[in-house]
PDB file of N, CA and C in Angstrom:
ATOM      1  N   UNK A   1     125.287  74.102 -54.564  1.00  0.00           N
ATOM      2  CA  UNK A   1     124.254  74.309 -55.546  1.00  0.00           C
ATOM      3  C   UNK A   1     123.370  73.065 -55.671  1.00  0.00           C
ATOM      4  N   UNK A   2     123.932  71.913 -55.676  1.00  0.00           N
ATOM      5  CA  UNK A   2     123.270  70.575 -55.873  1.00  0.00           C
ATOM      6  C   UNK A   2     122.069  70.413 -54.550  1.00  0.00           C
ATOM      7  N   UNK A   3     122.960  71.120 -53.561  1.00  0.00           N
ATOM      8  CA  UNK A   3     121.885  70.993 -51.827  1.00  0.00           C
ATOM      9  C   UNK A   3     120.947  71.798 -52.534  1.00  0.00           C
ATOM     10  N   UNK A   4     120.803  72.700 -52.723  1.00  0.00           N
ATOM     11  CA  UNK A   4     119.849  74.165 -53.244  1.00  0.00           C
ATOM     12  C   UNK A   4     118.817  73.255 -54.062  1.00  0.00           C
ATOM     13  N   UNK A   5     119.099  72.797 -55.129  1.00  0.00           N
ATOM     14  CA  UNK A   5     118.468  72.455 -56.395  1.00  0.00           C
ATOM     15  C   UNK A   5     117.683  70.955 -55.666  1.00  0.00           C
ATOM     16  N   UNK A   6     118.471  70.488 -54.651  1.00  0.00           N
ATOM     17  CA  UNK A   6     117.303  69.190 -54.615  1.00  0.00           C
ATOM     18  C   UNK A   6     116.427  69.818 -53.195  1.00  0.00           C
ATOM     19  N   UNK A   7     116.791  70.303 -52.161  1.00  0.00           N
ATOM     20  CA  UNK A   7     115.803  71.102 -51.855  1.00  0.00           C
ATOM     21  C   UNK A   7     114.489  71.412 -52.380  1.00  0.00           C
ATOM     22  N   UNK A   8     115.067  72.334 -53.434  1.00  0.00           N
ATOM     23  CA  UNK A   8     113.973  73.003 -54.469  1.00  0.00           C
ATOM     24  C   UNK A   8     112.870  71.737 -54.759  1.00  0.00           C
ATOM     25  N   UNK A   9     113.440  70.844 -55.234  1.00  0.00           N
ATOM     26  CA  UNK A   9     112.939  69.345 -55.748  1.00  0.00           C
ATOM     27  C   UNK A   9     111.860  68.938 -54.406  1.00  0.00           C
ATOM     28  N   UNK A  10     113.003  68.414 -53.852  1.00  0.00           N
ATOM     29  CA  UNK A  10     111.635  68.043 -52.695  1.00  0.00           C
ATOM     30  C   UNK A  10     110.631  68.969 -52.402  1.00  0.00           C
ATOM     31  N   UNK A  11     110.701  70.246 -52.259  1.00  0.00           N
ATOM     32  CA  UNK A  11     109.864  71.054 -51.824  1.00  0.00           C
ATOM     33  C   UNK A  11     108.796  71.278 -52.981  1.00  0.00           C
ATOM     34  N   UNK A  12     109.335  71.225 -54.198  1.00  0.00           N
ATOM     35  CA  UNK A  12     108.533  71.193 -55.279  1.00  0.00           C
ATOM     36  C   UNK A  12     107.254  69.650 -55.386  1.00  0.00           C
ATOM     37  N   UNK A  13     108.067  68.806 -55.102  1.00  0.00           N
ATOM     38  CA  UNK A  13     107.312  67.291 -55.048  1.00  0.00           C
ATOM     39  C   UNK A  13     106.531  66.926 -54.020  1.00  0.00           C
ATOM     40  N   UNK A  14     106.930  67.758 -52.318  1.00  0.00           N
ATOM     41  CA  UNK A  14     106.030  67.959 -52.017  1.00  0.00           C
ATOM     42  C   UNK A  14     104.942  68.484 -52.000  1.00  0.00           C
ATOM     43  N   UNK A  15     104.774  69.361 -52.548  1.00  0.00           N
ATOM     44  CA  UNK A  15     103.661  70.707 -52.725  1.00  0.00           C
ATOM     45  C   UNK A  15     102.856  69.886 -53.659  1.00  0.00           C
ATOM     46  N   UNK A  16     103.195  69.181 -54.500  1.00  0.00           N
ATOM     47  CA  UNK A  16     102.494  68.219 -55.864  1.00  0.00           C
ATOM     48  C   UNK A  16     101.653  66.940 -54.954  1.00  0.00           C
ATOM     49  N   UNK A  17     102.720  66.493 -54.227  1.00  0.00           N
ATOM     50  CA  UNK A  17     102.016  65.355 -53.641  1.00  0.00           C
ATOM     51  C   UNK A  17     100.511  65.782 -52.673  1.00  0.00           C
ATOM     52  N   UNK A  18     100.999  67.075 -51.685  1.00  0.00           N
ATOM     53  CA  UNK A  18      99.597  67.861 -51.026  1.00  0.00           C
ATOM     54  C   UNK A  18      98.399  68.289 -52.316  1.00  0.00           C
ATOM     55  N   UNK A  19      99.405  68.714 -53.177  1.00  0.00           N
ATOM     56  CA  UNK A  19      98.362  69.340 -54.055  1.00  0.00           C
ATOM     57  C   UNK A  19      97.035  68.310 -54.565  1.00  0.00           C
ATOM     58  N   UNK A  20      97.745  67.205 -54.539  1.00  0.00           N
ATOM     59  CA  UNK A  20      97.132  65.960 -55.253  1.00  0.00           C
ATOM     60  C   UNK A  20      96.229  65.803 -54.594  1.00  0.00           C
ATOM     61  N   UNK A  21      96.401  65.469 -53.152  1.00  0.00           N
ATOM     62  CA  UNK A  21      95.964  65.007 -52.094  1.00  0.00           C
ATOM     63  C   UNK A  21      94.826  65.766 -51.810  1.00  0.00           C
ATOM     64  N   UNK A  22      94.899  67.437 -52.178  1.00  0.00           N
ATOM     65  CA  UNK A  22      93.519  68.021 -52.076  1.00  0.00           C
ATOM     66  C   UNK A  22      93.037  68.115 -53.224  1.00  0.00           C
ATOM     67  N   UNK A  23      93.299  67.791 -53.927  1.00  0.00           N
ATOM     68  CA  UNK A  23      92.095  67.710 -55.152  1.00  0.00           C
ATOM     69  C   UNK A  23      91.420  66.178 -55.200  1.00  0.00           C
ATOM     70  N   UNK A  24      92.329  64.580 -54.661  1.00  0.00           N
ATOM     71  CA  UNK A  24      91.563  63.737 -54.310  1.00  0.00           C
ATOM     72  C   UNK A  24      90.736  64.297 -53.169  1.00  0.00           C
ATOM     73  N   UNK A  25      91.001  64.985 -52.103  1.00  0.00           N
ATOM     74  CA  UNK A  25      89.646  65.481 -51.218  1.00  0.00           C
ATOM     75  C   UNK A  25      88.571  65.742 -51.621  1.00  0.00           C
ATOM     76  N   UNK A  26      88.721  67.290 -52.697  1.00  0.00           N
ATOM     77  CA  UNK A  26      87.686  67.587 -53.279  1.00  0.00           C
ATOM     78  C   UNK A  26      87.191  66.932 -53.846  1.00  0.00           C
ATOM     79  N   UNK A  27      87.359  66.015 -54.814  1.00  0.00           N
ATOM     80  CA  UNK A  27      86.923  65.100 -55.779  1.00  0.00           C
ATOM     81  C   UNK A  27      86.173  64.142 -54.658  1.00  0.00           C
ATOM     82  N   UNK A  28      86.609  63.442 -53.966  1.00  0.00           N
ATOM     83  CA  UNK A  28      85.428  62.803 -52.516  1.00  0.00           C
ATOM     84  C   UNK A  28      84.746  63.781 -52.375  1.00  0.00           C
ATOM     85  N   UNK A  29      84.732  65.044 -51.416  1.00  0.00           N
ATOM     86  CA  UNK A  29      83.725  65.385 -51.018  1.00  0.00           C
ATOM     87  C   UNK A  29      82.792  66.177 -52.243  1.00  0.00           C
ATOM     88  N   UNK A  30      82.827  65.721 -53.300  1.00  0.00           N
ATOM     89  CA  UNK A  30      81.899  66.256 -54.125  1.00  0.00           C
ATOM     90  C   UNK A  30      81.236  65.408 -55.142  1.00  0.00           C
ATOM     91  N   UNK A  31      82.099  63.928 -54.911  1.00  0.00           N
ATOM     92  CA  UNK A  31      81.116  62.853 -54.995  1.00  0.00           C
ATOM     93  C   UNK A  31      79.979  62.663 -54.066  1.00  0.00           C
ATOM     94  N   UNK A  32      80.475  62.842 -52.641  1.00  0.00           N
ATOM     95  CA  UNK A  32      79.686  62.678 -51.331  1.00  0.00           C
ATOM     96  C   UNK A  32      78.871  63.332 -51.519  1.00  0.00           C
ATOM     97  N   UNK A  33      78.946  64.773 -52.249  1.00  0.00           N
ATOM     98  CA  UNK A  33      77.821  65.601 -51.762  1.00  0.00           C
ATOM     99  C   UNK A  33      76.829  65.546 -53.527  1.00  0.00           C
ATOM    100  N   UNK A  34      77.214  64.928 -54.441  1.00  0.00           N
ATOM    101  CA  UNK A  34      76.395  64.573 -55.388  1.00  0.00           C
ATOM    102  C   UNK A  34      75.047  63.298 -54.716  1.00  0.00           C
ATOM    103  N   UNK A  35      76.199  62.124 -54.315  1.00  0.00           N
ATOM    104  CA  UNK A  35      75.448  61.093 -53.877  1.00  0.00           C
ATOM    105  C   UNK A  35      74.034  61.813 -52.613  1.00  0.00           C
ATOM    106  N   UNK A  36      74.664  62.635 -51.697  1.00  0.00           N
ATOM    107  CA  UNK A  36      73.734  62.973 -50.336  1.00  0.00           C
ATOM    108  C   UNK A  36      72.927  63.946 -51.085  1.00  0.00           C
ATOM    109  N   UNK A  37      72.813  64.841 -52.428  1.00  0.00           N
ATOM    110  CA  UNK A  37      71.599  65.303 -53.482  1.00  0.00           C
ATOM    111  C   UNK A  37      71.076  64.184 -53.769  1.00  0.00           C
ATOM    112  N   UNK A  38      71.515  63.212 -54.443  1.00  0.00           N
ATOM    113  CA  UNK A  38      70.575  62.154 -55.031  1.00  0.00           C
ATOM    114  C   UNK A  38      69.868  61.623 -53.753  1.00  0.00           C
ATOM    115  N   UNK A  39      70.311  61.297 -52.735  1.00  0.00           N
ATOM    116  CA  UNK A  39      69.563  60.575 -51.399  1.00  0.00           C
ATOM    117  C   UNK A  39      68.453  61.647 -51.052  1.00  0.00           C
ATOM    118  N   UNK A  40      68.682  63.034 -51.181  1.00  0.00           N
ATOM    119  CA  UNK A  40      67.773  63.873 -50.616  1.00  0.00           C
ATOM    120  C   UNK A  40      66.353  63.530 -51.597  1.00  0.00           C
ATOM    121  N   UNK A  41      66.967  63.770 -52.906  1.00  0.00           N
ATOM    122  CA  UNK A  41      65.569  63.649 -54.268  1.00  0.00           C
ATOM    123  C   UNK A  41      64.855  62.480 -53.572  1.00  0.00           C
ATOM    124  N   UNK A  42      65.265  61.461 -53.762  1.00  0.00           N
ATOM    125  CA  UNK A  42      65.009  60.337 -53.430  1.00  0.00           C
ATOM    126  C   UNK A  42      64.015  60.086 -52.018  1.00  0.00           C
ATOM    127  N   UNK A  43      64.759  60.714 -51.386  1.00  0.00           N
ATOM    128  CA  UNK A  43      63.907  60.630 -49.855  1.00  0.00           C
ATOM    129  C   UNK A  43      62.694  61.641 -50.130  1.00  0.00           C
ATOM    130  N   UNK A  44      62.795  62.981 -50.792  1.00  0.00           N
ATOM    131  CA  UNK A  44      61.813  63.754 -51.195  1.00  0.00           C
ATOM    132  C   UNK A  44      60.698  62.835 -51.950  1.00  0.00           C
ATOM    133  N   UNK A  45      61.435  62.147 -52.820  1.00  0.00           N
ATOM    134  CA  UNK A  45      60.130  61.633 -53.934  1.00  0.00           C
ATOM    135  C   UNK A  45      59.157  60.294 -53.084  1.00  0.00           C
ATOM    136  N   UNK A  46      60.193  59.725 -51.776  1.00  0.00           N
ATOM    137  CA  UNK A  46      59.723  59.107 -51.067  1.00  0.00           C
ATOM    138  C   UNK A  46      58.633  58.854 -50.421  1.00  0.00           C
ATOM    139  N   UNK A  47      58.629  60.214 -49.733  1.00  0.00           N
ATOM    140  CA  UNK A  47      57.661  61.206 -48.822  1.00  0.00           C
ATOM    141  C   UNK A  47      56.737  61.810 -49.860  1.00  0.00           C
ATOM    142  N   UNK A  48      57.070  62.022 -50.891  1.00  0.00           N
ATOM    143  CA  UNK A  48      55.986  62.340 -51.655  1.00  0.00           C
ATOM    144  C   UNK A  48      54.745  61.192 -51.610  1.00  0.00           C
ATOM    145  N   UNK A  49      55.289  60.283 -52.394  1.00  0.00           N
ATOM    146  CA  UNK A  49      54.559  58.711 -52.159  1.00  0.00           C
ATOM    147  C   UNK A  49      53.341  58.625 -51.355  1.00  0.00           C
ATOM    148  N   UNK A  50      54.496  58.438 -49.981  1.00  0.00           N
ATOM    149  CA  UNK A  50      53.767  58.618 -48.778  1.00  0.00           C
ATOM    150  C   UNK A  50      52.473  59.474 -48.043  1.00  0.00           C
ATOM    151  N   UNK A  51      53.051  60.485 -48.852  1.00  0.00           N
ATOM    152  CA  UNK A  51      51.863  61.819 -48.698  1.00  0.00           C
ATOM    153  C   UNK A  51      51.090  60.983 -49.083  1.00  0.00           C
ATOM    154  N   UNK A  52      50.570  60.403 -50.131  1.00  0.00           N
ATOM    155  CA  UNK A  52      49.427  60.402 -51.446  1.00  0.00           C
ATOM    156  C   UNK A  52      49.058  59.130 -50.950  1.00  0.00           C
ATOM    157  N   UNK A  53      49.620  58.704 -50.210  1.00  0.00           N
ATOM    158  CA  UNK A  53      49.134  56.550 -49.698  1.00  0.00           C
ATOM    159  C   UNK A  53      48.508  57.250 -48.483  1.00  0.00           C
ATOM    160  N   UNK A  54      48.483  58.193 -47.785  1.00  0.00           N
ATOM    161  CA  UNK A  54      48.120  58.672 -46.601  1.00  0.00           C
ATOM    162  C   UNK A  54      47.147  59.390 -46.850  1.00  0.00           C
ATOM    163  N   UNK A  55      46.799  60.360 -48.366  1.00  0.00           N
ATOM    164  CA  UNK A  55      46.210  60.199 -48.545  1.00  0.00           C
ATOM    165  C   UNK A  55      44.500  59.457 -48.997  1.00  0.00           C
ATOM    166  N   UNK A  56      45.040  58.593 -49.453  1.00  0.00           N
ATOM    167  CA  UNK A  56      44.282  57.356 -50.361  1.00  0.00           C
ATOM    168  C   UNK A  56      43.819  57.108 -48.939  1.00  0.00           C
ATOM    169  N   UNK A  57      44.539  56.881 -48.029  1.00  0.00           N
ATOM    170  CA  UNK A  57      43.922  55.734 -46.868  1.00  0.00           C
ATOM    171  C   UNK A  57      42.851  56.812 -46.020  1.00  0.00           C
ATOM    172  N   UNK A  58      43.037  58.306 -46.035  1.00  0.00           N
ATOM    173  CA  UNK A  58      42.162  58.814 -45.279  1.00  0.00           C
ATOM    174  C   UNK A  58      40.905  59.058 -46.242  1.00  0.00           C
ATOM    175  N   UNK A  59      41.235  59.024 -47.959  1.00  0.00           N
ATOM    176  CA  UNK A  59      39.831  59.492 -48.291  1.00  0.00           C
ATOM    177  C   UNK A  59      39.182  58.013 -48.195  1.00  0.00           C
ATOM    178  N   UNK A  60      39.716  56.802 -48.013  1.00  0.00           N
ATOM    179  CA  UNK A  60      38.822  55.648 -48.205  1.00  0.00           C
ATOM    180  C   UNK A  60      38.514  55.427 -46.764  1.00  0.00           C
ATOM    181  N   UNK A  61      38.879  55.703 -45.647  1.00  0.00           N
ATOM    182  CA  UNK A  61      38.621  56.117 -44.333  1.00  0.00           C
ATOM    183  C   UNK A  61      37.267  56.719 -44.315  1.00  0.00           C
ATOM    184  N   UNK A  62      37.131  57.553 -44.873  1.00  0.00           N
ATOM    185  CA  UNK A  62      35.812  58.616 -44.927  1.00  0.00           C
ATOM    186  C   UNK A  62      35.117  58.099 -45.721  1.00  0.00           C
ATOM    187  N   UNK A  63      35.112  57.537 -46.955  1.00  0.00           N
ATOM    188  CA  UNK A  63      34.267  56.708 -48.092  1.00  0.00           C
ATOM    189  C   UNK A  63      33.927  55.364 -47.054  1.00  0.00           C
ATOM    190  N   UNK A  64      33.963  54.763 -46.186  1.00  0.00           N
ATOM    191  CA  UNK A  64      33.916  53.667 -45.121  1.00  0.00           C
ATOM    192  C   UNK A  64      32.885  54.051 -44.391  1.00  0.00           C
ATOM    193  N   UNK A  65      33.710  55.787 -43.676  1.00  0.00           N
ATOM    194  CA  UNK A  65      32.170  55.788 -42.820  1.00  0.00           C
ATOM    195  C   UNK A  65      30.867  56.638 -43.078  1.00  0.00           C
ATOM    196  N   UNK A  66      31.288  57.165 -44.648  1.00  0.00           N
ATOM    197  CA  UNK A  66      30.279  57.302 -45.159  1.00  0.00           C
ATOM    198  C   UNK A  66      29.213  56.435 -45.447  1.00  0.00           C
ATOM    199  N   UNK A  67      29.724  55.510 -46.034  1.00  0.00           N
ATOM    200  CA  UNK A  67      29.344  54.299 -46.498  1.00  0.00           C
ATOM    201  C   UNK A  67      28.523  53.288 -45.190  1.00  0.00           C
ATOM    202  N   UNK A  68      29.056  53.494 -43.815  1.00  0.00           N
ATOM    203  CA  UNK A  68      28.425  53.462 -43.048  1.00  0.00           C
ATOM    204  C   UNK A  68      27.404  53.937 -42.278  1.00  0.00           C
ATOM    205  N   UNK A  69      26.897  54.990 -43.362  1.00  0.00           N
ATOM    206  CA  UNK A  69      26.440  56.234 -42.189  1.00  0.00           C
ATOM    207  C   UNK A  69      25.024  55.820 -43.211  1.00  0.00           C
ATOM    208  N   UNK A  70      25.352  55.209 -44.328  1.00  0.00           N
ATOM    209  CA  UNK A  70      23.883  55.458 -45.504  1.00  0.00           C
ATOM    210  C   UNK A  70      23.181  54.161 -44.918  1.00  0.00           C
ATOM    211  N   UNK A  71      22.804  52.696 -44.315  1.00  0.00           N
ATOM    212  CA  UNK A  71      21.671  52.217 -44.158  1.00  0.00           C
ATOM    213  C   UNK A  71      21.540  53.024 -42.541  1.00  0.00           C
ATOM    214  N   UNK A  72      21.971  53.387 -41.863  1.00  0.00           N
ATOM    215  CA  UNK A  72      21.255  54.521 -40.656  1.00  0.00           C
ATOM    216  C   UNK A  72      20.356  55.563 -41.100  1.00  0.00           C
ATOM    217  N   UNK A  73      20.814  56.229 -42.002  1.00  0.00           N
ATOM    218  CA  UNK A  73      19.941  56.985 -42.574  1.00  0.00           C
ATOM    219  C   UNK A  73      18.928  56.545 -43.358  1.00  0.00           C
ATOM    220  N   UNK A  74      18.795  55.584 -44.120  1.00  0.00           N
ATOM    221  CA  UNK A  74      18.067  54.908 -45.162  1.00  0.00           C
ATOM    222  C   UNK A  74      16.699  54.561 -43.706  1.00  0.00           C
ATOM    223  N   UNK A  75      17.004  53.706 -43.094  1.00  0.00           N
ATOM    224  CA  UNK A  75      16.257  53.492 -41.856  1.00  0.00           C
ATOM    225  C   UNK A  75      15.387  54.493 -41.473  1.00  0.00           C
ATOM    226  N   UNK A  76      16.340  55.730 -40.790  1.00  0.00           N
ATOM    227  CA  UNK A  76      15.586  56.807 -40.224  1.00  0.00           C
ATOM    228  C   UNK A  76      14.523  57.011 -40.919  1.00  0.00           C
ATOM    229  N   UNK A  77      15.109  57.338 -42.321  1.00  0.00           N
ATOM    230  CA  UNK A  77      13.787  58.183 -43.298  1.00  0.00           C
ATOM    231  C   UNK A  77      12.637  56.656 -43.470  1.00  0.00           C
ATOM    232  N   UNK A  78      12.887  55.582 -43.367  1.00  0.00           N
ATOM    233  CA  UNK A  78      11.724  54.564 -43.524  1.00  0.00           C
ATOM    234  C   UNK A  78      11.208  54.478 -42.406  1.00  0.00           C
ATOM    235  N   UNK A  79      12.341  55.112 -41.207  1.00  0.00           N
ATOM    236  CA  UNK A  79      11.328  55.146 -39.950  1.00  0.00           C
ATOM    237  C   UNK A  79      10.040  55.811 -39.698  1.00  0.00           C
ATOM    238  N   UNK A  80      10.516  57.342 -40.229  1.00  0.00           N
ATOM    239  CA  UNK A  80       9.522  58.387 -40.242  1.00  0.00           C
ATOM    240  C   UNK A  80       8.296  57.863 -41.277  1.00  0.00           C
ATOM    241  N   UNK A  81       8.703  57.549 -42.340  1.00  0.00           N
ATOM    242  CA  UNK A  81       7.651  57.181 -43.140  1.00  0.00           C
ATOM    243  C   UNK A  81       6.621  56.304 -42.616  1.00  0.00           C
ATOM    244  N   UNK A  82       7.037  55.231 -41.817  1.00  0.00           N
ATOM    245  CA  UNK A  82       6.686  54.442 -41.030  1.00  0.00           C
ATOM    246  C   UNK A  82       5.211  55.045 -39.973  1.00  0.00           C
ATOM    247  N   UNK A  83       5.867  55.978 -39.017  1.00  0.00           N
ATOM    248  CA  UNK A  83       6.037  56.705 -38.516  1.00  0.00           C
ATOM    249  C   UNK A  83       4.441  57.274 -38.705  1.00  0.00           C
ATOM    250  N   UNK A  84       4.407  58.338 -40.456  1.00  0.00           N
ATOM    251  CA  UNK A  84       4.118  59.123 -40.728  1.00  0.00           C
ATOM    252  C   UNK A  84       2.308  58.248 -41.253  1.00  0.00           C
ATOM    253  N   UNK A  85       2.430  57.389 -41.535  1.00  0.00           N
ATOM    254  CA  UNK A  85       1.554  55.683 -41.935  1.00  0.00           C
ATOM    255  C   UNK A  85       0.831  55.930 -40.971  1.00  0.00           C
ATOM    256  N   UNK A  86       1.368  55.735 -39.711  1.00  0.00           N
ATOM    257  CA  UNK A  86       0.201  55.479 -38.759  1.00  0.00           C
ATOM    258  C   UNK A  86      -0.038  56.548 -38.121  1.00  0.00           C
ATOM    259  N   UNK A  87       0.199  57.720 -38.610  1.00  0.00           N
ATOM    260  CA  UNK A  87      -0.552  58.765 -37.772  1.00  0.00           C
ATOM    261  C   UNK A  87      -1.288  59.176 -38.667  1.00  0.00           C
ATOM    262  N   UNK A  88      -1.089  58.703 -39.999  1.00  0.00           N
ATOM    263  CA  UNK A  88      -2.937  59.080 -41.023  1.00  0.00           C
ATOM    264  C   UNK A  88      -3.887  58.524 -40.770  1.00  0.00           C
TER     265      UNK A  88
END
């Protein structure tokens, strides 16, 4: 009876010790997978950023060669005027 009963025991203490052992698992992999959500937000809000600096740099890109494009034109039209002078 004593063989029986510690049997029982170990088999009981093992099952506790596995049991443990997967709930420390779970408990890791569901820290892991809290932390790899927060890294995702994070990398999302990142790239967000990024969008909007990539933005900024292409509309001031275009405000540049806009900005370049106005004494060419300013010219032209004083050309014609020019132009327009000596053919009266």
């Amino acid at each position: 009876m004593a063989v029986v009963a510690a049997w029982f025991h170990g088999k009981s203490t093992g099952q506790t010790k596995a049991q443990d052992e997967a709930k420390a698992a779970i408990g890791a992999a569901q820290s892991q997978t809290v932390a790899a959500q927060q890294q995702a937000a994070q990398a999302a809000a990142d790239a967000e950023q990024a969008q909007k600096s990539l933005q900024d740099v292409q509309n001031a890109s275009q405000a540049h060669a806009e900005a370049q494009q106005i004494p060419d034109n300013q010219l032209d039209a004083e050309l014609e005027q020019i132009g327009a002078l000596r053919k009266d």
